[in-house]
Protein backbone atom coordinates (compact mmCIF):
# COMPACT_ATOMS: atom_id res chain seq x y z
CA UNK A 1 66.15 35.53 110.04
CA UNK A 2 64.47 38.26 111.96
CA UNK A 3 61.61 40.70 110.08
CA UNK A 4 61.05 43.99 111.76
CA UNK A 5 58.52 46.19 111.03
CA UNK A 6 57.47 49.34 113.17
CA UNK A 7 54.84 52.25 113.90
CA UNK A 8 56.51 55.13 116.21
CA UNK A 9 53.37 57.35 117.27
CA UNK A 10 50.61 56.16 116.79
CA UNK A 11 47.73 58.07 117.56
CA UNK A 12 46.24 55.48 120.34
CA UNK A 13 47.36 54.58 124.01
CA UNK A 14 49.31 51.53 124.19
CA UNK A 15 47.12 49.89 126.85
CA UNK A 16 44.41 49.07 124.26
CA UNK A 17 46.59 48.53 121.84
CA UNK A 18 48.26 46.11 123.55
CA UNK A 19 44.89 44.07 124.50
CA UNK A 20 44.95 43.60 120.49
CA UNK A 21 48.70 42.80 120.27
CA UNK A 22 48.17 39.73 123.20
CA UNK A 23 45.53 38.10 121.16
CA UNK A 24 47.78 38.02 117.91
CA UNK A 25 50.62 37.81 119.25
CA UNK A 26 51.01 33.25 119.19
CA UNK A 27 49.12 33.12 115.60
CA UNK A 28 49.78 32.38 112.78
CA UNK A 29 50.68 35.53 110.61
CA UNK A 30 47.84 34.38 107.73
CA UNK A 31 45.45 33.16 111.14
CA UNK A 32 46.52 37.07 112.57
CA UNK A 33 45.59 38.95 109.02
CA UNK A 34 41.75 37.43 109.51
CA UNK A 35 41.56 38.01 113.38
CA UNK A 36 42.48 41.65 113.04
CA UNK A 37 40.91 41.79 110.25
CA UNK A 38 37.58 41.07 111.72
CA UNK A 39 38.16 42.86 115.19
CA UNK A 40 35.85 45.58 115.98
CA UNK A 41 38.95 47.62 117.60
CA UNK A 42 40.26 51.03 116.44
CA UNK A 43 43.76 49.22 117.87
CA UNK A 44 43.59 46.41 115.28
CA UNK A 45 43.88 48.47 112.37
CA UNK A 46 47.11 49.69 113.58
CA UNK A 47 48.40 46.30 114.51
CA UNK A 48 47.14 45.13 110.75
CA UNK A 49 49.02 47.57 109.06
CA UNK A 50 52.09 47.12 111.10
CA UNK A 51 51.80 43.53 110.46
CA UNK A 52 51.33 44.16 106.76
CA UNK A 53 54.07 46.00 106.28
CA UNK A 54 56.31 43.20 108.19
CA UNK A 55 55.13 40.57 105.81
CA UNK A 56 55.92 42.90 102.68
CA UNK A 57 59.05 43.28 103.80
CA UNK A 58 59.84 39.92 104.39
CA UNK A 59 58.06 38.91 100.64
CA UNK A 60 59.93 41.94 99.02
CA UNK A 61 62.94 43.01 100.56
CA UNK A 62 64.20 39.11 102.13
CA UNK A 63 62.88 36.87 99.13
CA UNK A 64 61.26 34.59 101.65
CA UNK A 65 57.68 32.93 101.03
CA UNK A 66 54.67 33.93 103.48
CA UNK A 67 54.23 30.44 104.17
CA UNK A 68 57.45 30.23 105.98
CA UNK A 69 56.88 33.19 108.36
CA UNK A 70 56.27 32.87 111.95
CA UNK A 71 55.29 35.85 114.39
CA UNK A 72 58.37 36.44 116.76
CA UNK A 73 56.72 38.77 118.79
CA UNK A 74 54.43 41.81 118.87
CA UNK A 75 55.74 44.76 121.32
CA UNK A 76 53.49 47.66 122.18
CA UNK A 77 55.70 50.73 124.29
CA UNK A 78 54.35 54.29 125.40
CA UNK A 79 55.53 56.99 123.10
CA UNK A 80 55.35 60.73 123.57
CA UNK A 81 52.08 62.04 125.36
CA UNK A 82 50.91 65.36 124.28
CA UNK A 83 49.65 67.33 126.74
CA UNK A 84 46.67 69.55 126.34
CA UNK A 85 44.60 71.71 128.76
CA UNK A 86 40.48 72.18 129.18
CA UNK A 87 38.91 74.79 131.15
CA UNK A 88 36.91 74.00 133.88
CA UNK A 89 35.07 76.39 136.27
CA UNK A 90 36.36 79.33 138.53
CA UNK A 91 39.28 79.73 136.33
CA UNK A 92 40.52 76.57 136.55
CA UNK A 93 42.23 74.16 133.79
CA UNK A 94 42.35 70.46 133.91
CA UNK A 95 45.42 68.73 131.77
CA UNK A 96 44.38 65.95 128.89
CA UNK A 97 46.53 63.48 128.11
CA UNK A 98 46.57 62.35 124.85
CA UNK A 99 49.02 59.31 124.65
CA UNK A 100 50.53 57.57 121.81
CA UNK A 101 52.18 54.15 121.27
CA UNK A 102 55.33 52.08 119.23
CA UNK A 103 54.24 48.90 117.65
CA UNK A 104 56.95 46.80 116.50
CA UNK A 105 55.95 43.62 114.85
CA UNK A 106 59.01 41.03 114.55
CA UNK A 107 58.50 38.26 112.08
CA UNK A 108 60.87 34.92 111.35
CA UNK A 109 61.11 32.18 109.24
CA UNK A 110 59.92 28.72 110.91
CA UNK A 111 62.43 25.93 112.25
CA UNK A 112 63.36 23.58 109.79
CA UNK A 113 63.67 20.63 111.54
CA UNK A 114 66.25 18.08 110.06
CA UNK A 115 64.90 14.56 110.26
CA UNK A 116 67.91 12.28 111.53
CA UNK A 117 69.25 9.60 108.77
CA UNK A 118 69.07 5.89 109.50
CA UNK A 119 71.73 5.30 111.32
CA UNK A 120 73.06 1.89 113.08
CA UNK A 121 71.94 2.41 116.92
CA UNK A 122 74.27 1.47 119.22
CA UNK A 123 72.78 -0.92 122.20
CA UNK A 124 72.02 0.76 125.38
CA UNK A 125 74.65 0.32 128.22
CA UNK A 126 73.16 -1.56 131.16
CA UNK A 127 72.74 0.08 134.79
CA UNK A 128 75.77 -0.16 136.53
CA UNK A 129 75.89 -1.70 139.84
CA UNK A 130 76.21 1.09 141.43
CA UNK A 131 73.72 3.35 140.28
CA UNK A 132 71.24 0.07 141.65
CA UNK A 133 72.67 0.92 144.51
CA UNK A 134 72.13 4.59 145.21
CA UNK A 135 68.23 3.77 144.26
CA UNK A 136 67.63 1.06 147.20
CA UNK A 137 69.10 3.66 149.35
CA UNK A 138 66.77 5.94 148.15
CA UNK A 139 63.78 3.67 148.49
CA UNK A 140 64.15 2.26 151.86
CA UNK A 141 62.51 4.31 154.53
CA UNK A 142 64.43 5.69 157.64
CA UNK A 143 62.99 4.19 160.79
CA UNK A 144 63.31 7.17 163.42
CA UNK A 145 62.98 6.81 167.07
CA UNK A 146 59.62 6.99 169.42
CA UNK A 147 59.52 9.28 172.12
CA UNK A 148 58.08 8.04 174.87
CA UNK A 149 55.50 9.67 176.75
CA UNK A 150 54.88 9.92 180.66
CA UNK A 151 51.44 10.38 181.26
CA UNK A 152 49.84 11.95 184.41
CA UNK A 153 48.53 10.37 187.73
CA UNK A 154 44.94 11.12 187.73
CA UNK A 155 43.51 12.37 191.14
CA UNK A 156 40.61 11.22 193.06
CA UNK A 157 37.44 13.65 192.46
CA UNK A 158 36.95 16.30 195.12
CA UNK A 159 34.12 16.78 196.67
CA UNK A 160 32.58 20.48 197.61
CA UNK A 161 30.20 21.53 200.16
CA UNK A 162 27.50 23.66 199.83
């Protein structure tokens, strides 16, 4: 079962935001709480709360236990940038950008992985004769043809006068 939980605006460009998000991101969501937790990033609290709220909703909404939780995935996308102007000399104006961000924090249960009953295993089929085949075709090297090579006549040494 899939958990979302998402921010839409946040005050904070997504490029730091996402630096948090990366580190987080293949935790554990009670190893995630402590890292963000203890992150000296204005980015993190964001990211904590989002998470938060993902794990509240899975508790209180789904019935499912936090142990049983796994982070899915953390996504971090640009949202609206609001655009504001400073003046600057000889009458001049230089835009700021002030740029915001959508965290989405996606939570699901973990894999329960069925252990396989006892059952009677059948013997394993021998290698057919022709599979022993293809392999000492494979192995033996090809033998390829030598070139032969005509070397030169070497000429006696002139001599030169002075």
């Amino acid at each position: 079962m899939l958990i979302i939980a998402e921010q839409k605006n946040q005050r904070q460009t997504a490029r730091k935001t996402r630096l948090v998000a990366e580190v987080v991101k293949k935790m554990s969501p009670e190893a995630a709480l402590k890292q963000l937790a203890a992150m000296d990033r204005r980015a993190s609290l964001a990211v904590l709360k989002v998470l938060r709220q993902a794990i509240a909703n899975a508790t209180n909404n789904h019935g499912l236990r936090f142990e049983d939780l796994v982070i899915a995935d953390i996504i971090v996308n640009e949202g609206p940038t609001y655009k504001r102007w400073r003046a600057v000399s000889r009458g001049r104006a230089h835009t700021i950008l002030k740029r915001t961000c959508h965290i989405r924090v996606e939570l699901k249960t973990k894999e329960v992985v069925a252990e396989p009953a006892a059952e009677v295993a059948e013997p394993a089929k021998e290698a057919t004769p022709k599979a022993a085949a293809v392999r000492e075709k494979k192995s033996a090297p090809k033998a390829t043809a030598k070139k032969s090579v005509a070397k030169k006549a070497v000429s006696a040494k002139k001599t030169v006068k002075n």
